[in-house]
PDB file of N, CA and C in Angstrom:
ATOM      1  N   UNK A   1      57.498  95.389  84.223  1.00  0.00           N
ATOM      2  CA  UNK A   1      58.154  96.262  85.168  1.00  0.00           C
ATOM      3  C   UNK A   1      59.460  96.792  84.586  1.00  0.00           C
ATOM      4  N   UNK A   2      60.213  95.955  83.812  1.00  0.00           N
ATOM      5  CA  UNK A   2      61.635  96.303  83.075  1.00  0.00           C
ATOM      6  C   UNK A   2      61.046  97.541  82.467  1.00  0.00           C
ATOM      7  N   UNK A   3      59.986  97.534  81.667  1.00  0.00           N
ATOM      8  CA  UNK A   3      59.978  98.466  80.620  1.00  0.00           C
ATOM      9  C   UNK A   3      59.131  99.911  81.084  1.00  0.00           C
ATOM     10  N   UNK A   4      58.917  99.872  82.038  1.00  0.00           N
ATOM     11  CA  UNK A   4      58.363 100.763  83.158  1.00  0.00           C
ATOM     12  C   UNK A   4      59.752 101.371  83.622  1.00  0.00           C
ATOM     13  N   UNK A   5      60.632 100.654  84.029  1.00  0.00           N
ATOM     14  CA  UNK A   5      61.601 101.536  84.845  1.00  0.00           C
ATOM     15  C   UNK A   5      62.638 102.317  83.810  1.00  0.00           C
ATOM     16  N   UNK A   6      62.518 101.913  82.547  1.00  0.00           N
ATOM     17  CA  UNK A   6      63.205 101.931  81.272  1.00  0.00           C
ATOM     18  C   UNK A   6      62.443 103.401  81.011  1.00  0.00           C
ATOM     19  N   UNK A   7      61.506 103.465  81.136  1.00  0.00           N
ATOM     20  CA  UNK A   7      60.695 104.581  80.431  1.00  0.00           C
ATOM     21  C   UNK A   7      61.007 105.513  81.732  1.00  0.00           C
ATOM     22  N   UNK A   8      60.732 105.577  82.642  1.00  0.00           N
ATOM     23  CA  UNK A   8      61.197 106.072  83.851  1.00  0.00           C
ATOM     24  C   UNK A   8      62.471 106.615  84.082  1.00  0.00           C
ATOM     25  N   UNK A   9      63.066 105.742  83.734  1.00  0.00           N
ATOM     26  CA  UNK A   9      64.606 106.040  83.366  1.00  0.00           C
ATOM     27  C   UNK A   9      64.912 107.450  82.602  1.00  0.00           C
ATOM     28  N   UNK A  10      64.033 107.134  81.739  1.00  0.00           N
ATOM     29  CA  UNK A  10      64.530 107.525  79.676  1.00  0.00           C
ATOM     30  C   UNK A  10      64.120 109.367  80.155  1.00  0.00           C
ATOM     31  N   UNK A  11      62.932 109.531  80.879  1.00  0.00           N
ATOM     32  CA  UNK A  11      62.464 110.898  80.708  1.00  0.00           C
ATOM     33  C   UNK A  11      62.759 111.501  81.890  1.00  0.00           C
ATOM     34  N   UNK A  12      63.674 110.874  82.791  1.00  0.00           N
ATOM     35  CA  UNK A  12      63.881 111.221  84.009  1.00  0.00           C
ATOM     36  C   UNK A  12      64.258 113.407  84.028  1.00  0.00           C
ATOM     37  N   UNK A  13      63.328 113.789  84.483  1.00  0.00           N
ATOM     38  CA  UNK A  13      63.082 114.108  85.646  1.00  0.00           C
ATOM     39  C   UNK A  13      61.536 114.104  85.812  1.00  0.00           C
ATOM     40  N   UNK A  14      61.165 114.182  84.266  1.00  0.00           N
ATOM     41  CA  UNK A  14      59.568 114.226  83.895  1.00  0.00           C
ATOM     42  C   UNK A  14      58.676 113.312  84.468  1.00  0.00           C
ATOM     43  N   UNK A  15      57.719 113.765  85.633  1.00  0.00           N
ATOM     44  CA  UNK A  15      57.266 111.911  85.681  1.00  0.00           C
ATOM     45  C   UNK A  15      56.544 111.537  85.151  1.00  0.00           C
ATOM     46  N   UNK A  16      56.166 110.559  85.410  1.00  0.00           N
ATOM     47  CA  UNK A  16      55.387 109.162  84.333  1.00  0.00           C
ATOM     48  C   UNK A  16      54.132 109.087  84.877  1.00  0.00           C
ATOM     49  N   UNK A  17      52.839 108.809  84.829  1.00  0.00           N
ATOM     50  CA  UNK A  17      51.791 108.685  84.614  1.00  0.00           C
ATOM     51  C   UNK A  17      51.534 107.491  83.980  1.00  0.00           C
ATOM     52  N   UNK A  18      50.681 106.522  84.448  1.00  0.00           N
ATOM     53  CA  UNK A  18      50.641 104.990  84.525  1.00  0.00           C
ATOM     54  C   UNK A  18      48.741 104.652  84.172  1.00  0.00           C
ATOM     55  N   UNK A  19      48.344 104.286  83.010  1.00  0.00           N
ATOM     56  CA  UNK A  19      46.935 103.846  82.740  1.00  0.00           C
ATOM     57  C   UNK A  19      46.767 102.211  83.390  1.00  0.00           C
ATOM     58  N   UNK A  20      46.463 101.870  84.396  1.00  0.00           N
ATOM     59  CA  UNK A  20      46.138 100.313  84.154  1.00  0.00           C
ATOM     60  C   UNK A  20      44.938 100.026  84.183  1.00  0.00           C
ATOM     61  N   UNK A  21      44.131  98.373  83.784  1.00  0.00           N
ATOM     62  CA  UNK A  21      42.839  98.676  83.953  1.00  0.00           C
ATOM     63  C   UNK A  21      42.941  96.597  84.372  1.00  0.00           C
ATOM     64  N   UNK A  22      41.655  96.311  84.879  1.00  0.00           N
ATOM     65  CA  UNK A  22      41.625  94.672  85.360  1.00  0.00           C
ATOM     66  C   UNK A  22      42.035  93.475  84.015  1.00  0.00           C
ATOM     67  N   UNK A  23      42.533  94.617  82.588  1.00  0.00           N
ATOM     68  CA  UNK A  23      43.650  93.465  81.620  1.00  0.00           C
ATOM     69  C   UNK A  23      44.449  93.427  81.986  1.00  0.00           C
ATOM     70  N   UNK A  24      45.277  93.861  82.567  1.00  0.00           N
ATOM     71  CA  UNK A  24      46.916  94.380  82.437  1.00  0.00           C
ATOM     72  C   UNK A  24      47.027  93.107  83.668  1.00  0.00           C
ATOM     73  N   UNK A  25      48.184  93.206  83.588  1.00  0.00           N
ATOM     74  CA  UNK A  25      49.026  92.672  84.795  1.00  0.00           C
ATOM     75  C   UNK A  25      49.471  93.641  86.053  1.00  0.00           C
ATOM     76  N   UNK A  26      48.403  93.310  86.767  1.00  0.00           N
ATOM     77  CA  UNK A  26      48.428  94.773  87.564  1.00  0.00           C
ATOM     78  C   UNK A  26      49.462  94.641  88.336  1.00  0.00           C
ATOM     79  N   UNK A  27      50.360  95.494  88.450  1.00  0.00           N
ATOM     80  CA  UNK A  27      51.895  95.919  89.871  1.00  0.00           C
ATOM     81  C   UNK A  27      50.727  96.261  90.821  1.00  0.00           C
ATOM     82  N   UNK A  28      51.534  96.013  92.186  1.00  0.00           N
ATOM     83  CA  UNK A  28      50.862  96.795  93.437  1.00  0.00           C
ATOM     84  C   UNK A  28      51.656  98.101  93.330  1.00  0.00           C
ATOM     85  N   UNK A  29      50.831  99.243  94.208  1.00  0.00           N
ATOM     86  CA  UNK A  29      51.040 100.643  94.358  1.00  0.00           C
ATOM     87  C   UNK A  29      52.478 100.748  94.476  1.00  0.00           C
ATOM     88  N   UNK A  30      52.652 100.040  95.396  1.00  0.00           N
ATOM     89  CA  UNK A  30      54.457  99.994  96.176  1.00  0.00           C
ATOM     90  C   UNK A  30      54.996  99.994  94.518  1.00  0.00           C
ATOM     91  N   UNK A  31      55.017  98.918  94.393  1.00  0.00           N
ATOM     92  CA  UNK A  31      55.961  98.461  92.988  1.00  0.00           C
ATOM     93  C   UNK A  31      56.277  99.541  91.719  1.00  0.00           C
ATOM     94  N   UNK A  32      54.827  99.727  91.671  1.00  0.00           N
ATOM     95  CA  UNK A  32      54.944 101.139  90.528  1.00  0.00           C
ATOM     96  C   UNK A  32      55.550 102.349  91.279  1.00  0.00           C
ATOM     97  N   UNK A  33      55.225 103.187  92.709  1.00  0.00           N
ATOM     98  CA  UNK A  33      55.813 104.100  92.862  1.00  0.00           C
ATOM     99  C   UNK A  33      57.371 103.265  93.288  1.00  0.00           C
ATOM    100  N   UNK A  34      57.775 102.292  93.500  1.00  0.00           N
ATOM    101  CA  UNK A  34      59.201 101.985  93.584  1.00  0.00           C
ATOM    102  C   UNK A  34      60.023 102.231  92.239  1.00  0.00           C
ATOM    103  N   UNK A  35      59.073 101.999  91.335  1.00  0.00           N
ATOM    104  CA  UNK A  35      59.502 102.223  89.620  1.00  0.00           C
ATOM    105  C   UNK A  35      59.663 103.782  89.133  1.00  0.00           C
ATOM    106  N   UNK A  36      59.131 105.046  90.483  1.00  0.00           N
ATOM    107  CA  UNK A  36      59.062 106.227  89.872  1.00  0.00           C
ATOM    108  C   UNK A  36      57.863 106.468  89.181  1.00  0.00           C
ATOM    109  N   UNK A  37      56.592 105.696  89.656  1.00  0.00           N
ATOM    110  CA  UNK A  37      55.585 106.366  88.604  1.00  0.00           C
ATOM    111  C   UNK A  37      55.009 107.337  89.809  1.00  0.00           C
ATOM    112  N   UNK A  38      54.757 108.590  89.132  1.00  0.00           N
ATOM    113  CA  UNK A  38      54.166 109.234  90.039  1.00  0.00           C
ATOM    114  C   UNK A  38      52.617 109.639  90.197  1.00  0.00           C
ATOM    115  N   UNK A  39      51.935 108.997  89.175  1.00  0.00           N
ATOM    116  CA  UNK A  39      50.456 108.985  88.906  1.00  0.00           C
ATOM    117  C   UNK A  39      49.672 107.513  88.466  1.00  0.00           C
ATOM    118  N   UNK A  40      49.234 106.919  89.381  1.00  0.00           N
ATOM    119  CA  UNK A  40      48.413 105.981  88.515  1.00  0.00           C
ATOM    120  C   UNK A  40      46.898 106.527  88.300  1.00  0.00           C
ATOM    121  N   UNK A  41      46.332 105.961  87.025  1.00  0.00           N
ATOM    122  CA  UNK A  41      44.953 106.269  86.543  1.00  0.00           C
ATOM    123  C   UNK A  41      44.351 104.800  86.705  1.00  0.00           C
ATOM    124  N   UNK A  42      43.005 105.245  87.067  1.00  0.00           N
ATOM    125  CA  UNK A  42      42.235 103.437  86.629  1.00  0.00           C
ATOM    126  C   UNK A  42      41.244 103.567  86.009  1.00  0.00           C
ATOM    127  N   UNK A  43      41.528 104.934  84.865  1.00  0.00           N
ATOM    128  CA  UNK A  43      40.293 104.724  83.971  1.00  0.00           C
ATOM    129  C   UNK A  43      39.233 105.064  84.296  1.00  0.00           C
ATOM    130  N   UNK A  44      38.076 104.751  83.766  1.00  0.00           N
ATOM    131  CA  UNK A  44      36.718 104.914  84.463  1.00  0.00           C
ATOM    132  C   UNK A  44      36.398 103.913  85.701  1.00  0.00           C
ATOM    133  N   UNK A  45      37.468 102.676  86.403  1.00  0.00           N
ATOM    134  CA  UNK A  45      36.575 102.029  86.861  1.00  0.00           C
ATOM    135  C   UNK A  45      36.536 102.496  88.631  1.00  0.00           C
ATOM    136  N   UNK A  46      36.743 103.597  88.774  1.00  0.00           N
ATOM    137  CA  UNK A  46      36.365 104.205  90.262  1.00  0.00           C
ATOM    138  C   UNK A  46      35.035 104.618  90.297  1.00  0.00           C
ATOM    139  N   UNK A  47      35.042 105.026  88.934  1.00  0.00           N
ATOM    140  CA  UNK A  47      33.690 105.921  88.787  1.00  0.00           C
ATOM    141  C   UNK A  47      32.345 104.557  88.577  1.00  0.00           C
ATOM    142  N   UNK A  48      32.957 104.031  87.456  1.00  0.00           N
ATOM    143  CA  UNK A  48      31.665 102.310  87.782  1.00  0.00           C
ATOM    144  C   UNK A  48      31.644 102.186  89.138  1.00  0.00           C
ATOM    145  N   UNK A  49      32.653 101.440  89.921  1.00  0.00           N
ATOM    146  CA  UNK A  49      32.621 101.042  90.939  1.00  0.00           C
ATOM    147  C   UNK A  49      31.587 101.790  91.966  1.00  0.00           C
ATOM    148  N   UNK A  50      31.803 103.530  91.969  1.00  0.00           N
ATOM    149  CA  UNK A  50      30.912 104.333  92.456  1.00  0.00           C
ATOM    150  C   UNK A  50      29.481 103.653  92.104  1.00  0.00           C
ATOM    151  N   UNK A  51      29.722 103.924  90.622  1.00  0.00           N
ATOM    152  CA  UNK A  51      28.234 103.606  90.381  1.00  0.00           C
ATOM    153  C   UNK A  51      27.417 102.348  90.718  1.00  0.00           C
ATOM    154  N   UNK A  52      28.049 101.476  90.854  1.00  0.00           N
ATOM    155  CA  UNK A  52      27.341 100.143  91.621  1.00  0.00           C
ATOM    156  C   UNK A  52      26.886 100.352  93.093  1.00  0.00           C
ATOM    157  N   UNK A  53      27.867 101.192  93.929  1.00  0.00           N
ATOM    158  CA  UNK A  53      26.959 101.322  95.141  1.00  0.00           C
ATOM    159  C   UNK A  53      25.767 102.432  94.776  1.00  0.00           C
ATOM    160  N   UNK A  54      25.529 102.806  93.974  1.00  0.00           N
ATOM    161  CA  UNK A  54      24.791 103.960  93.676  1.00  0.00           C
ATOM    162  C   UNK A  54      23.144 102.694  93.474  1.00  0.00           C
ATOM    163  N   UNK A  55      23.842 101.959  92.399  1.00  0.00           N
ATOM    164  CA  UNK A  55      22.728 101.378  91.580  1.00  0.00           C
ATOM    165  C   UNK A  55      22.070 100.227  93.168  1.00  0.00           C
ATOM    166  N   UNK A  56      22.931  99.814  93.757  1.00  0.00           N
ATOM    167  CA  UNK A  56      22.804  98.763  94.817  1.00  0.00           C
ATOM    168  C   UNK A  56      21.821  99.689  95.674  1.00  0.00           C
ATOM    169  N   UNK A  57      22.185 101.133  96.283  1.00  0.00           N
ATOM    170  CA  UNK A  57      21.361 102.034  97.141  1.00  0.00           C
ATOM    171  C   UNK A  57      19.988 101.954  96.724  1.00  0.00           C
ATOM    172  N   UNK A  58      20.250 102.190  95.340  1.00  0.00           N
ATOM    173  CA  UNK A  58      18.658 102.530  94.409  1.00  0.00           C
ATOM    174  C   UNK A  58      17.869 101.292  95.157  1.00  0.00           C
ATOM    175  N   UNK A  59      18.362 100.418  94.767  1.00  0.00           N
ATOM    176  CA  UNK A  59      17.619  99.002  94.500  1.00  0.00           C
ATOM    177  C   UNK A  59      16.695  98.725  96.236  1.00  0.00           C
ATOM    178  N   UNK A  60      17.939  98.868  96.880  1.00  0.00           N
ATOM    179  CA  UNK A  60      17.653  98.709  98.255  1.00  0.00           C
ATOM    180  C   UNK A  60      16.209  99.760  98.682  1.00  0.00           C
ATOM    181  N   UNK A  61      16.401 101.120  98.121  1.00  0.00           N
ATOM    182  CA  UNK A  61      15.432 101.781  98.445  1.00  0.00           C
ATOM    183  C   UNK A  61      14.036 101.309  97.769  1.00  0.00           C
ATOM    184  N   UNK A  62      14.077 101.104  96.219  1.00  0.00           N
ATOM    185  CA  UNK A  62      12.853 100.805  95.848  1.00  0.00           C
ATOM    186  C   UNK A  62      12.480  99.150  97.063  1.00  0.00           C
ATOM    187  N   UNK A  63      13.513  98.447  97.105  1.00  0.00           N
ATOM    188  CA  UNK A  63      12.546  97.528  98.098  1.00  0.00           C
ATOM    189  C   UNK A  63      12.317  98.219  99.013  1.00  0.00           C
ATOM    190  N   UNK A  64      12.204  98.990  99.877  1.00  0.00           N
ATOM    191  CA  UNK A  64      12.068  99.448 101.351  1.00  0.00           C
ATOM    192  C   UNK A  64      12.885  99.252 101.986  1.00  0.00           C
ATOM    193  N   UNK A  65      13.830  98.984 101.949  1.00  0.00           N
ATOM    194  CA  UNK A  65      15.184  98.774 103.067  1.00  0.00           C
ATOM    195  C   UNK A  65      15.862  99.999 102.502  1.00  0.00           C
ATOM    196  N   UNK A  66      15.483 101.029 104.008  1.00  0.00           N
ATOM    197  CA  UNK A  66      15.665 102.627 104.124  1.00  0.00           C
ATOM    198  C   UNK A  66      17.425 102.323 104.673  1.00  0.00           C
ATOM    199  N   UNK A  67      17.722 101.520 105.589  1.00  0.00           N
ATOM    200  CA  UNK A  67      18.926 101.120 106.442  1.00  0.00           C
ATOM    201  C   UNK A  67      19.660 100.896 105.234  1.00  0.00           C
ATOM    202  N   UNK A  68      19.648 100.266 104.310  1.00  0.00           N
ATOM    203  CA  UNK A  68      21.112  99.941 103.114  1.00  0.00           C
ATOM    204  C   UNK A  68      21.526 100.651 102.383  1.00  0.00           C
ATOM    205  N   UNK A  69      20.233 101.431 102.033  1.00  0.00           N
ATOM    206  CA  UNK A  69      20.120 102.177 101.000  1.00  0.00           C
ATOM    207  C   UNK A  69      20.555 103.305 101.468  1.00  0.00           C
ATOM    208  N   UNK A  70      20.953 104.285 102.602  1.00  0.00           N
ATOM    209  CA  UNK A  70      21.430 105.396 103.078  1.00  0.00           C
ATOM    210  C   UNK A  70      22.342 104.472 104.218  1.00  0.00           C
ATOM    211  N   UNK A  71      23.270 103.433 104.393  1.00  0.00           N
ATOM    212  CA  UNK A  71      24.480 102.909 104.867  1.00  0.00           C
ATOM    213  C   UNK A  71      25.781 103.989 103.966  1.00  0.00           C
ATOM    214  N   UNK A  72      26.416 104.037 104.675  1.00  0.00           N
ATOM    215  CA  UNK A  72      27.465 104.826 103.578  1.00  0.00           C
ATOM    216  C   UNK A  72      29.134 105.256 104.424  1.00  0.00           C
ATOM    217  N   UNK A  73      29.572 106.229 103.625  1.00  0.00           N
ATOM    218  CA  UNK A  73      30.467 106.773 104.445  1.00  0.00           C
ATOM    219  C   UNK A  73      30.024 107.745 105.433  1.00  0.00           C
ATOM    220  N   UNK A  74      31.031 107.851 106.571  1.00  0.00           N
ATOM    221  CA  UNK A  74      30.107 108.888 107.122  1.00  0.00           C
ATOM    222  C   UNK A  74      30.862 110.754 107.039  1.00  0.00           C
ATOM    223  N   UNK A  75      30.089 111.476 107.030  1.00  0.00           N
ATOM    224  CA  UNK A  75      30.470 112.677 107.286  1.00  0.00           C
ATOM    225  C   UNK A  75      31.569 112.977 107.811  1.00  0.00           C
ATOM    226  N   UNK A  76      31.834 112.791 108.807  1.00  0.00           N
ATOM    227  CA  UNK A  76      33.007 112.866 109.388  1.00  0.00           C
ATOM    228  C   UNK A  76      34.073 111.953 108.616  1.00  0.00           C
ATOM    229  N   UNK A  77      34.020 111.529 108.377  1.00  0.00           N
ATOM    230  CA  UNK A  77      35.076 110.568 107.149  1.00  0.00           C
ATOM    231  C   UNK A  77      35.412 111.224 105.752  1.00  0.00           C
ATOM    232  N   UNK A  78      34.046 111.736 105.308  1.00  0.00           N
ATOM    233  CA  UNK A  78      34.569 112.546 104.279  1.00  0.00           C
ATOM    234  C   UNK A  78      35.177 113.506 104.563  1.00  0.00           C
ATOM    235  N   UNK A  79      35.077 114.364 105.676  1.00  0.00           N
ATOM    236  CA  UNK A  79      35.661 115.893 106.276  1.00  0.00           C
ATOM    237  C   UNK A  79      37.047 115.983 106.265  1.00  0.00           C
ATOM    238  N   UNK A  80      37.276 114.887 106.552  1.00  0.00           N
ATOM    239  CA  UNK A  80      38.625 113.930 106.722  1.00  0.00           C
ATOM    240  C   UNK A  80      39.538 113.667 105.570  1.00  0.00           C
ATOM    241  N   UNK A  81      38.752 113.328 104.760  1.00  0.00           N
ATOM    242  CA  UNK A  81      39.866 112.969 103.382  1.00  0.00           C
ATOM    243  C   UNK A  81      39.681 114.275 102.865  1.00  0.00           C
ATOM    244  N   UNK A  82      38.491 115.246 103.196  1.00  0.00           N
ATOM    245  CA  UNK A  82      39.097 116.549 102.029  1.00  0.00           C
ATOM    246  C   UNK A  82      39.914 117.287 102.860  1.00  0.00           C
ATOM    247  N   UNK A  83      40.001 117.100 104.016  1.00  0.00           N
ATOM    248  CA  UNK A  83      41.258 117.473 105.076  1.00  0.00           C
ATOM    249  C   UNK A  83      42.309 117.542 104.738  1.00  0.00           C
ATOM    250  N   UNK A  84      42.918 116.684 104.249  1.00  0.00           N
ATOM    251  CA  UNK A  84      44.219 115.935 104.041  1.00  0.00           C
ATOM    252  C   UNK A  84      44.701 116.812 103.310  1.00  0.00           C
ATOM    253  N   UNK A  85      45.804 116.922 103.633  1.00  0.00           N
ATOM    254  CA  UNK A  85      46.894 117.593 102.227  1.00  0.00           C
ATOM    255  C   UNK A  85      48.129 117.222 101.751  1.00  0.00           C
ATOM    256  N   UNK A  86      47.785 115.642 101.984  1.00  0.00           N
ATOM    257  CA  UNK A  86      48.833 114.530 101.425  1.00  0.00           C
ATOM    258  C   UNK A  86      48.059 113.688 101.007  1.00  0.00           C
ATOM    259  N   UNK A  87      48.728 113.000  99.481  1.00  0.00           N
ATOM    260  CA  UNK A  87      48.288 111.802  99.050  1.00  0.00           C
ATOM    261  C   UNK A  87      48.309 110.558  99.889  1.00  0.00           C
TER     262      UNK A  87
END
């Protein structure tokens, strides 16, 4: 975190942009934007993560369980977050 707020510091007004991934010593959200980061990345693992409910749906469907396999977000939920025009 020292060397986060150091770098933060150093390029101030420019902001910082933050890679972490499940090595690191992960800060919570608070902590890093308390540090001035104004972007965190997590890499590809939103997109895995996607892909496991993807692969889990599959699976569910080839058994016949129509109910798990189309469980999801709903429509109205997504309408919602592309709504938004705040982070």
């Amino acid at each position: 975190l020292d060397a986060l707020l150091a770098i933060v510091t150093a390029v101030a007004p420019t902001p910082v942009n933050v890679l972490i991934s499940p090595a690191d010593k992960v800060l919570t959200v608070t902590e890093l934007q308390q540090a001035g980061v104004k972007r965190i990345s997590l890499g590809p693992f939103l997109y895995t993560h996607a892909m496991e409910a993807v692969e889990q749906a599959t699976k569910a469907l080839l058994a016949g369980d129509l109910t798990t396999a189309t469980t999801g977000m709903s429509f109205d939920r997504i309408n919602e977050l592309i709504a938004r025009t705040t982070n």
